[in-house]
Each structure stands twice: as structure tokens, then as C-alpha cells.
Protein backbone atom coordinates (compact mmCIF):
# COMPACT_ATOMS: atom_id res chain seq x y z
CA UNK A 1 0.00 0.00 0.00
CA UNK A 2 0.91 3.68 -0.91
CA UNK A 3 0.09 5.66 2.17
CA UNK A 4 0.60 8.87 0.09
CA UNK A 5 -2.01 7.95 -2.54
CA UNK A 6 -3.78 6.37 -0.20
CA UNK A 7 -4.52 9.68 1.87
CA UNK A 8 -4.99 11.20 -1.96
CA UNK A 9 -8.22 9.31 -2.97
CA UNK A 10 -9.40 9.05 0.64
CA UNK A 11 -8.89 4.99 0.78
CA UNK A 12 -8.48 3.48 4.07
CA UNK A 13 -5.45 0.91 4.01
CA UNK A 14 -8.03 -1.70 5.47
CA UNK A 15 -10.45 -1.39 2.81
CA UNK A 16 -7.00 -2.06 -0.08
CA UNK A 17 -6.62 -4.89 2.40
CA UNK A 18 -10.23 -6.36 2.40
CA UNK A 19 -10.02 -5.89 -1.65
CA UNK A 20 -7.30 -8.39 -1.63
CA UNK A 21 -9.09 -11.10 0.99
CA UNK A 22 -12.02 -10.88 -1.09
CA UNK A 23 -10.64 -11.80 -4.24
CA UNK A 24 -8.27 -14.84 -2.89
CA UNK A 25 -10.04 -16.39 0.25
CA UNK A 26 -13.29 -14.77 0.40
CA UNK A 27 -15.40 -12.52 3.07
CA UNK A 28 -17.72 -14.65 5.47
CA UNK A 29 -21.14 -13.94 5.11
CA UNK A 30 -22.92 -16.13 7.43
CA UNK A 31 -23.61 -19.77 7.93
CA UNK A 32 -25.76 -22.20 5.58
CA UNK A 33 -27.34 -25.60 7.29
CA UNK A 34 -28.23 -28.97 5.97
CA UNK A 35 -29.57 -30.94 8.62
CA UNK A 36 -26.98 -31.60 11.10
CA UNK A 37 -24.18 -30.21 8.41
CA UNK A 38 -23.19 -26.70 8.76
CA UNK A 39 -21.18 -24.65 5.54
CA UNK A 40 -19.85 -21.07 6.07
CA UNK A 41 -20.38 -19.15 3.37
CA UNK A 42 -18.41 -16.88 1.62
CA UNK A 43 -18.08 -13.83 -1.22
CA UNK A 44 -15.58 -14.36 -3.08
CA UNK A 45 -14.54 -11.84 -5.95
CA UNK A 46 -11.64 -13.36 -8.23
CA UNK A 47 -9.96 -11.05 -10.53
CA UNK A 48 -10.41 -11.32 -13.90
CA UNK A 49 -7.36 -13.64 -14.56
CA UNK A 50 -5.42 -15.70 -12.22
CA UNK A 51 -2.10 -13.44 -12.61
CA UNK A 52 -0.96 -10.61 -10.16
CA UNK A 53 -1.32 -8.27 -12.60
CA UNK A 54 -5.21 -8.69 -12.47
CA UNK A 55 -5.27 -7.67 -8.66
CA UNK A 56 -4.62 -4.18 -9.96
CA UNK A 57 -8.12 -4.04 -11.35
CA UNK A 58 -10.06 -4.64 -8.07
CA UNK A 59 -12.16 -1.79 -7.09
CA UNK A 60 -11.74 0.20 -3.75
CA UNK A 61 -14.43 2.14 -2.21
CA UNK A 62 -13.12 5.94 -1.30
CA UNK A 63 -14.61 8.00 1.32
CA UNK A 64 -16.83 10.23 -0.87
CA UNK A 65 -18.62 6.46 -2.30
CA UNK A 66 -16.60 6.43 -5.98
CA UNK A 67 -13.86 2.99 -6.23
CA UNK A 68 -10.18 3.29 -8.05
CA UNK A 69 -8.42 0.55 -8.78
CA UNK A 70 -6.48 -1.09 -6.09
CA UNK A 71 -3.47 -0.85 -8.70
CA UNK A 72 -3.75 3.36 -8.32
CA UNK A 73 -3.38 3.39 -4.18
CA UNK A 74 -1.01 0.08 -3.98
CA UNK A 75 1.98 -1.69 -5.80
CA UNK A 76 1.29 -4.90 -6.55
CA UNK A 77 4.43 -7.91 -6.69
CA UNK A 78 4.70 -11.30 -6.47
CA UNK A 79 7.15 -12.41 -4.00
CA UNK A 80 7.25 -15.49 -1.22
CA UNK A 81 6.10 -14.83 2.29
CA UNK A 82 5.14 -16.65 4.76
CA UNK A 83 1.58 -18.48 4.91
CA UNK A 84 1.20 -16.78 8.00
CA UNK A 85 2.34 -14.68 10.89
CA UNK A 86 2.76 -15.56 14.45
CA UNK A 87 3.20 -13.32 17.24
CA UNK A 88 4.47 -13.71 20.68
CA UNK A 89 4.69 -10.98 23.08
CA UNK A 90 4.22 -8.90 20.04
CA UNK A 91 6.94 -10.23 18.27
CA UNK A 92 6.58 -11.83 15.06
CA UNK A 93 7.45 -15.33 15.51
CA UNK A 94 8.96 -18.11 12.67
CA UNK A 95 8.77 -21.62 13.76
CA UNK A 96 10.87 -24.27 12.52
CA UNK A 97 9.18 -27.46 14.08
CA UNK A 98 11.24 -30.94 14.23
CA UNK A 99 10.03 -34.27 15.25
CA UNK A 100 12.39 -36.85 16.35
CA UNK A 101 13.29 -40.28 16.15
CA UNK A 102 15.91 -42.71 17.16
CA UNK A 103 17.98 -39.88 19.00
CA UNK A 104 17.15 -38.17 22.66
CA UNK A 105 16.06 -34.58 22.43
CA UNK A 106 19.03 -33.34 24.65
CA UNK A 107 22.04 -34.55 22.47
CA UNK A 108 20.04 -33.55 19.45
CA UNK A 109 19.41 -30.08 20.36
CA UNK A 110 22.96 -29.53 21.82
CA UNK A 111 24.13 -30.29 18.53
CA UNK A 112 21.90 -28.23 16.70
CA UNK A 113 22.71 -25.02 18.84
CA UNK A 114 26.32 -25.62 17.89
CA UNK A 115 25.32 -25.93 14.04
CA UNK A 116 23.14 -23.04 14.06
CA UNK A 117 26.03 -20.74 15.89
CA UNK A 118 29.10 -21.35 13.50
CA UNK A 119 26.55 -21.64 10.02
CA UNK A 120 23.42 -19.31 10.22
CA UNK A 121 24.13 -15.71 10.27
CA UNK A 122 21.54 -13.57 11.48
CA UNK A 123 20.46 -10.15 10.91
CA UNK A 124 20.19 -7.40 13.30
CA UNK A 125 16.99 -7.49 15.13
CA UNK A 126 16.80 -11.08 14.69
CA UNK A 127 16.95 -14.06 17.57
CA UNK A 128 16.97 -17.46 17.87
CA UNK A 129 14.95 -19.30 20.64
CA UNK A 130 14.59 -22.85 21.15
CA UNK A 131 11.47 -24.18 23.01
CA UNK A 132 9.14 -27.10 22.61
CA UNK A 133 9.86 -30.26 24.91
CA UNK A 134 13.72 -29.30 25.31
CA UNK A 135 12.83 -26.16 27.17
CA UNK A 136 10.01 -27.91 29.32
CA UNK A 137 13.03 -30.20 30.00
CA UNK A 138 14.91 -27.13 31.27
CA UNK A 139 12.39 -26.48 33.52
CA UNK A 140 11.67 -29.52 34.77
CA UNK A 141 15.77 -29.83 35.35
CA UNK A 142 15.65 -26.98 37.51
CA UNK A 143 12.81 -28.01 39.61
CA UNK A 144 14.88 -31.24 39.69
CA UNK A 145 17.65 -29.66 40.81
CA UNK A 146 16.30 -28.41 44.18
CA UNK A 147 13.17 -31.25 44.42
CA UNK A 148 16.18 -34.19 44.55
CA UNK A 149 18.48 -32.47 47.15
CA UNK A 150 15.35 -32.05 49.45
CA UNK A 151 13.82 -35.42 48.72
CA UNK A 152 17.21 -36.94 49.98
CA UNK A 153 17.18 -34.83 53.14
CA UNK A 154 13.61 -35.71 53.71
CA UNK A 155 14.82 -39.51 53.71
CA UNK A 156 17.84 -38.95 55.75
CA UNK A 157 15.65 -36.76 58.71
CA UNK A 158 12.76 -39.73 58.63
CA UNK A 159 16.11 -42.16 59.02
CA UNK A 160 17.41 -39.87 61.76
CA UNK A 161 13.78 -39.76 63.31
CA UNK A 162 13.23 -43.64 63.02
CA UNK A 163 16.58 -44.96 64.56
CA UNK A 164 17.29 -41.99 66.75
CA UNK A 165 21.04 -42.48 66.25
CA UNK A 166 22.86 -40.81 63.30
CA UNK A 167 25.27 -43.88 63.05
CA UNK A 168 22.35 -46.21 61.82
CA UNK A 169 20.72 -43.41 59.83
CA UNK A 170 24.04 -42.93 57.59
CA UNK A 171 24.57 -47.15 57.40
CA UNK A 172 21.01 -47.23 55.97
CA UNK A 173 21.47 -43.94 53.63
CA UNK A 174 24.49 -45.39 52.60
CA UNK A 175 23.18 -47.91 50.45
CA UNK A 176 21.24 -45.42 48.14
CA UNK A 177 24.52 -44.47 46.07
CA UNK A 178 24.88 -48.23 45.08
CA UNK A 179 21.45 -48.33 44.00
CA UNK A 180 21.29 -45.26 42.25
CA UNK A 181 24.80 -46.23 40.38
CA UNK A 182 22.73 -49.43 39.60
CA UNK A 183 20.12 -47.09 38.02
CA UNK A 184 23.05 -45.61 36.09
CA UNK A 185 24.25 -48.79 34.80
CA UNK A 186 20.85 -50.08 33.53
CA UNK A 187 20.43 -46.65 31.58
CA UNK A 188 24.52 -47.38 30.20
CA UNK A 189 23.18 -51.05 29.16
CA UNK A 190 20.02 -49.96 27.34
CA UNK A 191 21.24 -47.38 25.71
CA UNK A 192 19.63 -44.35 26.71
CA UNK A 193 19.75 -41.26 27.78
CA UNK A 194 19.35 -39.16 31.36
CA UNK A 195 16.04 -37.34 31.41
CA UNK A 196 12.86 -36.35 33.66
CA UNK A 197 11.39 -39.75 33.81
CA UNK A 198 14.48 -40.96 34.79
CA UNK A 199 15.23 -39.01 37.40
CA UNK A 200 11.94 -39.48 38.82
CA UNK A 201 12.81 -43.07 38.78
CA UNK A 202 15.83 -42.14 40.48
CA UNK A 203 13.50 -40.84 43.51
CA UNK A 204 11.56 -43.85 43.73
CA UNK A 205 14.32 -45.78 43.85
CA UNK A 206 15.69 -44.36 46.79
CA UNK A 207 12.59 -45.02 48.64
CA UNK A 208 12.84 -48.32 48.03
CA UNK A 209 16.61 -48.65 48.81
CA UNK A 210 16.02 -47.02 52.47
CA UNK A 211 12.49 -49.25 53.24
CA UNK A 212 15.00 -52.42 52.50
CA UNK A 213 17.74 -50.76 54.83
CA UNK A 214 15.51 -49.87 57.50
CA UNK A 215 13.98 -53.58 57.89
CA UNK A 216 17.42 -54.96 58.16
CA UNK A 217 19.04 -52.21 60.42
CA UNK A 218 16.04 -52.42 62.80
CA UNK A 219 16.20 -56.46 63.13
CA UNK A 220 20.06 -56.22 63.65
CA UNK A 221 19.18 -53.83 66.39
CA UNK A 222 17.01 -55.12 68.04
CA UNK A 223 19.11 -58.66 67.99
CA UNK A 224 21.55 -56.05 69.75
CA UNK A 225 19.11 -54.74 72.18
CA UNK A 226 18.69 -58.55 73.11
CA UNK A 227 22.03 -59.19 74.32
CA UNK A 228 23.15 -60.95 72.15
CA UNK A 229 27.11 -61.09 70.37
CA UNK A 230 27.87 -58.41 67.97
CA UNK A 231 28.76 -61.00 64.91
CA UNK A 232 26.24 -63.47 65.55
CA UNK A 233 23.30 -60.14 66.50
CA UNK A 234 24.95 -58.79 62.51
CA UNK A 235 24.12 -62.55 60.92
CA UNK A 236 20.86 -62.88 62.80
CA UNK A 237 19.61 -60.14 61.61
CA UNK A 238 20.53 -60.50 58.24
CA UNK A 239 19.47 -64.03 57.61
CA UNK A 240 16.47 -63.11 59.13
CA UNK A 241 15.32 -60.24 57.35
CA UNK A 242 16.66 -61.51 53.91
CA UNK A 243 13.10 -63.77 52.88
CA UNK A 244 11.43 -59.88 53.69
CA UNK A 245 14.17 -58.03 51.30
CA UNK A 246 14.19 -60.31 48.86
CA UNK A 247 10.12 -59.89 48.42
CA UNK A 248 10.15 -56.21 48.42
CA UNK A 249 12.96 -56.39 46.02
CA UNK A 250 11.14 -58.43 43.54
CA UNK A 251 7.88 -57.13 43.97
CA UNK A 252 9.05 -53.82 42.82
CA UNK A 253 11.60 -54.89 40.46
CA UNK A 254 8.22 -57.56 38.74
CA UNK A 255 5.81 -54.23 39.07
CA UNK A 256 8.04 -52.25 36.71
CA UNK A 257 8.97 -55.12 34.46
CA UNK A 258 6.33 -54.36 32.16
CA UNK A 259 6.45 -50.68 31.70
CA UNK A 260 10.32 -51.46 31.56
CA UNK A 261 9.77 -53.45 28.32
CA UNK A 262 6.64 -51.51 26.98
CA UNK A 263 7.17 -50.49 23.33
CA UNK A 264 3.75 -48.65 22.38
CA UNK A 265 2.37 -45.14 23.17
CA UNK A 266 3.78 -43.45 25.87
CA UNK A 267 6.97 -46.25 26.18
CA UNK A 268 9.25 -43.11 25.61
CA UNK A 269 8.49 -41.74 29.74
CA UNK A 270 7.41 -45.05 31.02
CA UNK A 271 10.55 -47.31 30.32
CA UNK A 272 13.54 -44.40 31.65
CA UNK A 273 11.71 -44.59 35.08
CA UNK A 274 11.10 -48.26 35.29
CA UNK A 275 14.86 -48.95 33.73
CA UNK A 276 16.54 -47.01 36.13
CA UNK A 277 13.87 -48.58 39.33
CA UNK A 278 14.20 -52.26 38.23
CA UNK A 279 18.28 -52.23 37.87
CA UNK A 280 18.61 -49.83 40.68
CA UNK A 281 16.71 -52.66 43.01
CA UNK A 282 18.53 -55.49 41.75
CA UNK A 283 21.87 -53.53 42.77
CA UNK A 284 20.22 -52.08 46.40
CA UNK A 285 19.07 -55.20 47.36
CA UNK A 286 22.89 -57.34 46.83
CA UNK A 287 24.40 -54.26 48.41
CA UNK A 288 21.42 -54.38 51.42
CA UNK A 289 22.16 -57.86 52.07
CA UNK A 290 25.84 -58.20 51.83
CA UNK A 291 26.89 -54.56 52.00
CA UNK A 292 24.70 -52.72 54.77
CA UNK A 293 26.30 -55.77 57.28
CA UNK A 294 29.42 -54.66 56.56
CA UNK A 295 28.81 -50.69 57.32
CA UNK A 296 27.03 -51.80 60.35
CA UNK A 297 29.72 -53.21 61.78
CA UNK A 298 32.09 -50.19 60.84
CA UNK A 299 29.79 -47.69 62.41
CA UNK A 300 28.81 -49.35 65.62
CA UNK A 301 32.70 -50.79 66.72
CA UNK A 302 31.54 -48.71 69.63
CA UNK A 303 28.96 -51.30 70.75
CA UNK A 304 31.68 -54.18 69.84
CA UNK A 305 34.41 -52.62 71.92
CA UNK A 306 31.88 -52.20 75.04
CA UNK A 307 30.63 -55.49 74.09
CA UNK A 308 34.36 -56.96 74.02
CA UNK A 309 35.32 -55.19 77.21
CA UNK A 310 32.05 -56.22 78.80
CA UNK A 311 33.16 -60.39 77.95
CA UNK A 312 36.80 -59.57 79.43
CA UNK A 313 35.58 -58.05 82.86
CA UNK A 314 32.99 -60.86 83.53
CA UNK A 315 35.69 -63.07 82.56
CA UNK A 316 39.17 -62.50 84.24
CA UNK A 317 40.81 -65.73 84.18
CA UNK A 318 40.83 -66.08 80.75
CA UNK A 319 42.16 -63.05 80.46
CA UNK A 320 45.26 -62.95 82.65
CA UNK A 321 45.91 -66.49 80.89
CA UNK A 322 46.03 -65.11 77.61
CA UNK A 323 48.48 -62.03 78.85
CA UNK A 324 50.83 -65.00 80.33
């Protein structure tokens, strides 16, 4: 549009505009219906030949009721453009949408930030923003980042608050590491990537790591609380408790089997999280069993030394025999 001529004949820019949606997509009139069917209706006005040239011949209304030709208030080219324009925050937006498949959306769109920095020159006033599912990953990352560090601290204070000794609250938290390094491994095995579902796997699995802990730790105490010897109060209580660890260990591990192996709809979020649950339970429950024993025994020598020193008072002779 000329604004010049445009003020000349007294032709509103919107009218040139309306000139040119009339001729190639039509003005809506109103609705027609056929039963249950429903049509909208529109007037179209097609130039007189399909060429750009022929747009120049459409009639504009001025403000004292006489028409021009759209040709005498506009220039008229044919060019490429886009099909339409977005805004955002009243910006004008160009999308470039991508689907993928057979590669994670992290690695992909790393690389693509590097490609598009050294190749595409951009002109002033122009910006590149990437968004989609990779920056709903962002987000979700950052949420991650502080809802992990307090979910851990939430497990380690309900430890503390259980035992009501710090030394059997660290043996139990102590096996989580192993089982989220098992996690780690099963994502290394199958070949994929660290994301959102995965981490909330990660969170689960922890859970589950501590609940097997806790039912060992507590029998071994209480086979302490007994009176019974520090070795045989350690085997006791892990024999015993082993049928119990062993179910909750397979139960989960079984529960996320399937989602673990699913391959339809939704299989893209569902097998990250059961991946990193079932491998992380395998490796929390060896490391409960044969592990948590172990750290038991290195956190509590003070209850072996009193225990030891307890045995040597209430039997002397023994003792000064073994000096001589």
C-alpha cells in the first residue's frame, strides 16, 4: 500500500486490504445448514485472470462512495512470504518445528545449537529461541535440581527420626549411592539417555533402597538390644530379614517389568523410570544384604568394643591367661 495515494483518494489501508481477501479467500457472510451439516459461506470476488497483474483491477471504495483501482493506491508484486504470521509478546514469531526419532532430544538439540552458531548468520533485530519439549526439559531440570536435594534430606531426617542415632541413619542412607549407580548402569546397558522420567525413577528408587535398609538395620538392632554377640546379633539379623528383602525387592523390580519393556504409546516416559527402578533394586538389594552388614559393623565398633570389654571383665581368668 501507498500511504501517500492512499490519503490522496481518501482509501483506508483496510479497505485495499479487504479488496485483496475478497478476491483470494473470500469474506464470510454467514452460515448455511443442511440438517446436522453446517457450511460457512463466503463472497468471493476473483480477478479477472489468475495473474498478479489482475489484482490491480479490483475496485476500492473511497470516502466520498466512488472505487479506483487497487493498482492506483497500492503496488502490486509477487514475491514469497510466509503463509502466515505468528506473534508472541508482540513479536513476530517463525517456527521451525522438528520431530524426532531414534535420537534423545538433549544430544540432538545440543548439537543443533552448535550448528546453528558457526553456520546461520543472522540479521540485526533477529533471535533465535529454542522451546518445545527441550525447554520444558529445562524447567523440569531446575525443579529437579532443588526437588532431589530435598527429597534426599527428607529420607535422611525420617532415618534420623526412626533410629534416633545418626550412626544407623548414615549405614542405611548409605546404600542409596549403590542403587542409584545401579540405576546408572541399567540406563549405560540400554542405551539411553538421562532425562525427567528418569530421574523421577531415580527418587523412587531411593525409597525403596532405604524401606529395605531400614527392615534390616532395625532387626540387627534389636538382635543387639537382646544381648546378644555383635557378629552373631549382625548374621541374625541379616538371615532373618533376607526372605522380607528379597520380596520387596522383587515385587518392585516384577511391578516395573512391564512398563520397563513396553514399546507402544507413551513407552518413551514409562521405560527411563522403570529402567533405572528395576536395575537400581537389583543392585540395592545385593548391596542391602551383603553390603549394609558390613557398614554396620564399621559404624557401631563402639557397641563391639563395650561389648568386648564387657566379655573380658565378667571373665578375668581367661584373660590374665592369655596375657601369660
Amino acid at each position: 500500500p501507498d500511504r501517500a495515494r492512499l490519503d490522496r483518494y481518501g482509501v483506508h489501508m483496510e479497505d485495499a486490504l479487504l479488496a485483496i481477501e475478497a478476491a483470494r479467500v473470500g469474506m464470510p457472510l454467514g452460515w448455511v445448514y443442511e440438517g446436522h451439516k453446517r457450511f460457512e459461506t463466503r463472497l468471493l470476488v476473483p480477478p479477472r485472470a489468475p495473474v498478479p497483474e489482475a489484482l490491480g483491477d479490483l475496485l476500492v471504495e473511497t470516502d466520498d462512495g466512488h472505487r479506483v483501482p487497487l493498482s492506483e493506491v497500492a503496488t502490486i508484486t509477487e514475491s514469497e512470504g510466509p503463509a502466515q504470521i505468528r506473534r508472541e509478546n508482540r513479536v513476530r514469531i517463525v517456527r521451525v518445528e522438528v520431530n524426532l526419532r531414534g535420537r534423545d532430544l538433549l544430544s540432538w538439540v545440543t548439537d543443533a545449537q552448535v550448528a546453528v552458531t558457526d553456520k546461520v548468520v543472522l540479521p540485526s533485530g533477529y533471535e533465535v529461541q529454542w522451546s518445545g519439549q527441550f525447554e520444558n526439559f529445562e524447567r523440569a531440570s531446575k525443579r529437579l535440581a532443588v526437588v532431589v536435594p530435598i527429597a534426599l534430606a527428607l529420607i535422611f531426617g525420617m532415618l534420623l527420626w526412626n533410629f534416633g542415632d545418626f550412626r544407623y541413619a548414615v549405614s542405611v542412607f548409605a546404600v542409596v549411592p549403590f542403587a542409584l549407580t545401579g540405576g546408572m548402569v541399567g540406563l549405560i546397558l540400554r542405551d539411553m539417555e538421562f532425562s525427567i522420567p528418569a530421574a523421577v525413577g531415580f527418587i523412587a528408587l531411593a525409597g525403596v533402597a532405604v524401606l529395605n535398609g531400614v527392615v534390616l538395620a532395625t532387626d540387627v538392632r534389636h538382635a543387639l538390644h537382646e544381648g546378644g554377640h555383635f557378629d552373631s546379633a549382625l548374621v541374625k539379623g541379616s538371615v532373618h530379614t533376607m526372605r522380607a528383602v528379597l520380596t520387596t525387592g522383587a515385587v518392585a523390580a516384577l511391578g516395573f517389568l512391564p512398563m520397563a519393556l513396553a514399546t507402544g504409546a507413551g513407552s518413551e516416559v514409562q521405560r527411563p523410570l522403570a529402567t533405572t527402578v528395576v536395575f537400581g533394586i537389583g543392585a540395592s538389594t545385593l548391596m542391602t544384604m551383603f553390603l549394609l552388614p558390613a557398614i554396620l559393623k564399621i559404624t557401631l565398633r563402639r557397641e563391639q568394643k563395650a561389648q568386648l570389654r564387657g566379655h573380658a571383665h565378667h571373665h578375668p581368668v581367661a584373660a590374665t591367661t592369655t596375657r601369660e
